[in-house]
Protein backbone atom coordinates (compact mmCIF):
# COMPACT_ATOMS: atom_id res chain seq x y z
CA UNK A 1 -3.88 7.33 -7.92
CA UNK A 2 -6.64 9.21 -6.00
CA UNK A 3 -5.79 11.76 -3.80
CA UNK A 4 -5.69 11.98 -0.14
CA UNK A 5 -8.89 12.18 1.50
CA UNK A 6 -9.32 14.16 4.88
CA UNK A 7 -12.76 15.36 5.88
CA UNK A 8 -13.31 18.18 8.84
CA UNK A 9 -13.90 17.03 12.55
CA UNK A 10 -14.45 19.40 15.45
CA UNK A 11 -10.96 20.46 16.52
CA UNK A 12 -9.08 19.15 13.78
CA UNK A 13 -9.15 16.37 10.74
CA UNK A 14 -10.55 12.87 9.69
CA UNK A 15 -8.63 10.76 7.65
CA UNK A 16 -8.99 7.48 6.11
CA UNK A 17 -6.25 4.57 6.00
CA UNK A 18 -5.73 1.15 4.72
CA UNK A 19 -3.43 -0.79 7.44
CA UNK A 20 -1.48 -3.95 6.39
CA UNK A 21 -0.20 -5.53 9.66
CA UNK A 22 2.52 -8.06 9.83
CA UNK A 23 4.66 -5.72 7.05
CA UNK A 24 8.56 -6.42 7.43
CA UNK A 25 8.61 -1.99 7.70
CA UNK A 26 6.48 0.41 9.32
CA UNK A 27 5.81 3.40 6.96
CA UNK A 28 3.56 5.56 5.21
CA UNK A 29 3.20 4.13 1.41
CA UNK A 30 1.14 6.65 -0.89
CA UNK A 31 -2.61 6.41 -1.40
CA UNK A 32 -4.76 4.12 -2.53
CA UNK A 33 -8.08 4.61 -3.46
CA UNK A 34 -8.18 8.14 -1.19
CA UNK A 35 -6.83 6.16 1.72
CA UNK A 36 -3.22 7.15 3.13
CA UNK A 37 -1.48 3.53 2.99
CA UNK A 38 0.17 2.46 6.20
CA UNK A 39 2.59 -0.82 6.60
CA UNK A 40 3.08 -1.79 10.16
CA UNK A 41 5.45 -4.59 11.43
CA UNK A 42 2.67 -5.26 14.28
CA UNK A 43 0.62 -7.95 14.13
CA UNK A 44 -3.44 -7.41 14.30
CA UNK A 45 -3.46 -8.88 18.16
CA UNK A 46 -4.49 -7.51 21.33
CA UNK A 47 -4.38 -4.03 19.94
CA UNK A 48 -0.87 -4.09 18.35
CA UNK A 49 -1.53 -3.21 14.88
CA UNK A 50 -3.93 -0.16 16.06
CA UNK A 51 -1.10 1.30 18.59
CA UNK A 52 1.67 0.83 16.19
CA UNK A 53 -0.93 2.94 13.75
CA UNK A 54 -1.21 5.84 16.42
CA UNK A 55 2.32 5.70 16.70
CA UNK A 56 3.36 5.82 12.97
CA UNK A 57 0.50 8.53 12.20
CA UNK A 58 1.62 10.77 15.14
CA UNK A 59 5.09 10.82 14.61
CA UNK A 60 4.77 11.82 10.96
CA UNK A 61 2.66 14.54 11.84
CA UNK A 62 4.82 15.62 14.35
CA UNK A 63 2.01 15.64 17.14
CA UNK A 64 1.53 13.79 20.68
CA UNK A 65 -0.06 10.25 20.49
CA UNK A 66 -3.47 11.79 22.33
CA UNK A 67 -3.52 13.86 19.44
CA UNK A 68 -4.31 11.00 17.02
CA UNK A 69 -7.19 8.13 17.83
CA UNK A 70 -8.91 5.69 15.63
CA UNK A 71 -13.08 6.65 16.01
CA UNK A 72 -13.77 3.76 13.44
CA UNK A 73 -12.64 0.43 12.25
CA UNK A 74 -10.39 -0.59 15.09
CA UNK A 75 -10.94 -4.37 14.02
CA UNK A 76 -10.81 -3.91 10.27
CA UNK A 77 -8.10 -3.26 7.77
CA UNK A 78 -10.09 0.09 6.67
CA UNK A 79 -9.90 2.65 9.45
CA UNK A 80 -11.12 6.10 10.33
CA UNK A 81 -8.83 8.23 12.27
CA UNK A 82 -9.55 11.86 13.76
CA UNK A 83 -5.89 14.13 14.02
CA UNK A 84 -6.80 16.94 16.85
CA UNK A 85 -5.24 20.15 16.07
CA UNK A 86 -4.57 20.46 12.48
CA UNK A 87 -6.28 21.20 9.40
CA UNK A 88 -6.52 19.58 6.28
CA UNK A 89 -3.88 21.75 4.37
CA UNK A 90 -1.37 20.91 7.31
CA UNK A 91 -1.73 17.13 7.13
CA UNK A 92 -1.14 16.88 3.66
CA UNK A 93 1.92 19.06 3.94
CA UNK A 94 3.27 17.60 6.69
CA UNK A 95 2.62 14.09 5.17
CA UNK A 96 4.20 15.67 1.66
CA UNK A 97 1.39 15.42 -0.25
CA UNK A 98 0.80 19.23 -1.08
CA UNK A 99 -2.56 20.79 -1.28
């Protein structure tokens, strides 16, 4: 398994996921090919999918929703997401995957 990718953004982190929509759980399931996994019970209409993402992703990090937004791939499975006030070392601890 690869480990998590984050890259630097101004003001905080970037991270890639993989989203599978229409899951019968929302959670956080490991990483895959650098990409933080993320099952979501949403389906991938009018937005759903990408809110329920925002959701999940803030709530594990223990930050605001306004703190997390998707700045590429909002139609697509693979997507790009900036966190705003964190670093890369805090993500993966709060997310449990160490340094």
């Amino acid at each position: 398994m690869a480990p998590l990718a984050l890259s630097s953004a101004p003001g905080g982190v970037r991270i890639q996921v993989r989203v599978i929509p229409r899951s019968p759980r929302t959670a956080i399931d490991g990483v895959r090919e650098g990409r933080l996994l993320l099952r979501v019970t949403a389906p991938p209409v009018d937005d759903s999918a990408n809110h329920a993402v925002v959701e999940l992703l803030a709530r594990a990090l223990a930050l605001p929703r306004r703190a997390v937004r998707i700045v590429s791939g909002e139609t697509a499975r693979n997507k790009t997401l900036e966190i705003a006030g964190l670093d890369a070392a805090d993500v993966r601890s709060r997310l449990g995957f160490g340094t």
